[in-house]
Protein backbone atom coordinates (compact mmCIF):
# COMPACT_ATOMS: atom_id res chain seq x y z
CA UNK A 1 0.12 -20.74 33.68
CA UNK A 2 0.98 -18.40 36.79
CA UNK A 3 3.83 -15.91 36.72
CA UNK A 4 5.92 -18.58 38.14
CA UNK A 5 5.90 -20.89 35.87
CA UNK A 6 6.10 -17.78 33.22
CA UNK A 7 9.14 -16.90 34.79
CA UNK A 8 10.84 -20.47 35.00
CA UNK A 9 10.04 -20.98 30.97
CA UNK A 10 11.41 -17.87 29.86
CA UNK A 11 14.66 -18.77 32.11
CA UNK A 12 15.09 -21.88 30.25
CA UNK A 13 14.40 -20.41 27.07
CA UNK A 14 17.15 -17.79 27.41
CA UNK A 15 19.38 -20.71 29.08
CA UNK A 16 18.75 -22.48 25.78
CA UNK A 17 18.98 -19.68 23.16
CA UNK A 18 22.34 -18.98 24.70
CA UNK A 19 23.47 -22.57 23.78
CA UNK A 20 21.97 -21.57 19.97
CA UNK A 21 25.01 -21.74 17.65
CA UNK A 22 23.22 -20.35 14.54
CA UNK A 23 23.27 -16.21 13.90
CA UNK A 24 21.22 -14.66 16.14
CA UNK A 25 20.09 -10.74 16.86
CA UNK A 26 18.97 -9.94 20.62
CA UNK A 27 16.53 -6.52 20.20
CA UNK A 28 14.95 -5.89 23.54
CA UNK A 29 12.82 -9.24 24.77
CA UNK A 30 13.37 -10.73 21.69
CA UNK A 31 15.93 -12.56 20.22
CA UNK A 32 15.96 -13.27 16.49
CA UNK A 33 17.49 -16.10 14.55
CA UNK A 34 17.30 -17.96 11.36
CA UNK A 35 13.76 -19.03 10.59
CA UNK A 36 13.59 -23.22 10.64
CA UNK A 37 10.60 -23.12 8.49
CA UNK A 38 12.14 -21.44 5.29
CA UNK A 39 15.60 -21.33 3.88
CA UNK A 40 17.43 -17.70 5.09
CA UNK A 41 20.16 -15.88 5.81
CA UNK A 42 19.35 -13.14 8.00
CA UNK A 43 17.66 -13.84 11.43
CA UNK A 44 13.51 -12.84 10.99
CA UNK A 45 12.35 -15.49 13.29
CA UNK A 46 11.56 -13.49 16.70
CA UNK A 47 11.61 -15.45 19.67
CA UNK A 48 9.85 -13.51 22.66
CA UNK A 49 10.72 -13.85 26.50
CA UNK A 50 8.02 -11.51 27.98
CA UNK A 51 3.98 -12.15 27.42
CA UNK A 52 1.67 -15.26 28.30
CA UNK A 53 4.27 -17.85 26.60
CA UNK A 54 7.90 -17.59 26.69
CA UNK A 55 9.87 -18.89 23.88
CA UNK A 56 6.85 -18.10 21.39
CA UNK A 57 8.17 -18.10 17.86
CA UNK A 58 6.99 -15.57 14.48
CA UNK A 59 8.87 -14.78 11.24
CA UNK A 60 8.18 -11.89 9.85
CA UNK A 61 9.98 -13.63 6.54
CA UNK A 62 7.34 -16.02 6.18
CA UNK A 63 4.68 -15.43 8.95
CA UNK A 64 5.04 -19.10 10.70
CA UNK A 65 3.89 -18.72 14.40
CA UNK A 66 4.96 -21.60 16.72
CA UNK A 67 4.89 -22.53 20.70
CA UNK A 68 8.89 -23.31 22.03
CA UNK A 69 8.11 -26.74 22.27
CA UNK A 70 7.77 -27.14 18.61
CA UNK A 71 10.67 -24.57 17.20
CA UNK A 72 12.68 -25.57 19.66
CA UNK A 73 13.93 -29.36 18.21
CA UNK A 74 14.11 -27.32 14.70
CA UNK A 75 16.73 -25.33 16.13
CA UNK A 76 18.58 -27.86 17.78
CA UNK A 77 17.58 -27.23 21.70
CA UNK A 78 15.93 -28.69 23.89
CA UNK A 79 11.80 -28.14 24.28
CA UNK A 80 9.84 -27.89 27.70
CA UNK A 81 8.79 -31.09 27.43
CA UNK A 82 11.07 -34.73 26.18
């Protein structure tokens, strides 16, 4: 992936946590919400904008690591690819 297509992902993954609904924490290039893999109530699910893969996922409640195009239907928006 070349630092275009970096740079198009992460604006669609911003685009998209914007339209998020659930509680959510921004903290730099991350943005933290509600963790889809275990029951919560406090955002520990980072989701990261900067690096190799925008819209890369890790809890630091439970440790799951996941690619936007699989956290993303959990959380009710949309994934890269339909």
């Amino acid at each position: 992936m070349d630092a275009l297509e970096r740079s198009r992902r992460a604006d669609f993954v911003r685009n998209q946590i914007e339209r998020y609904s659930g509680k959510k924490k921004v903290q730099g290039s991350r943005t933290f919400v509600c963790c889809p893999y275990h029951s919560e109530n406090t955002p520990s699910g980072a989701l990261y904008m900067d690096g190799r893969f925008p819209g890369s996922f890790h809890c630091f409640g439970c440790g799951k690591n996941a690619k936007w195009d699989e956290v993303a239907p959990k959380l009710g928006l949309e994934p890269f690819h339909r």
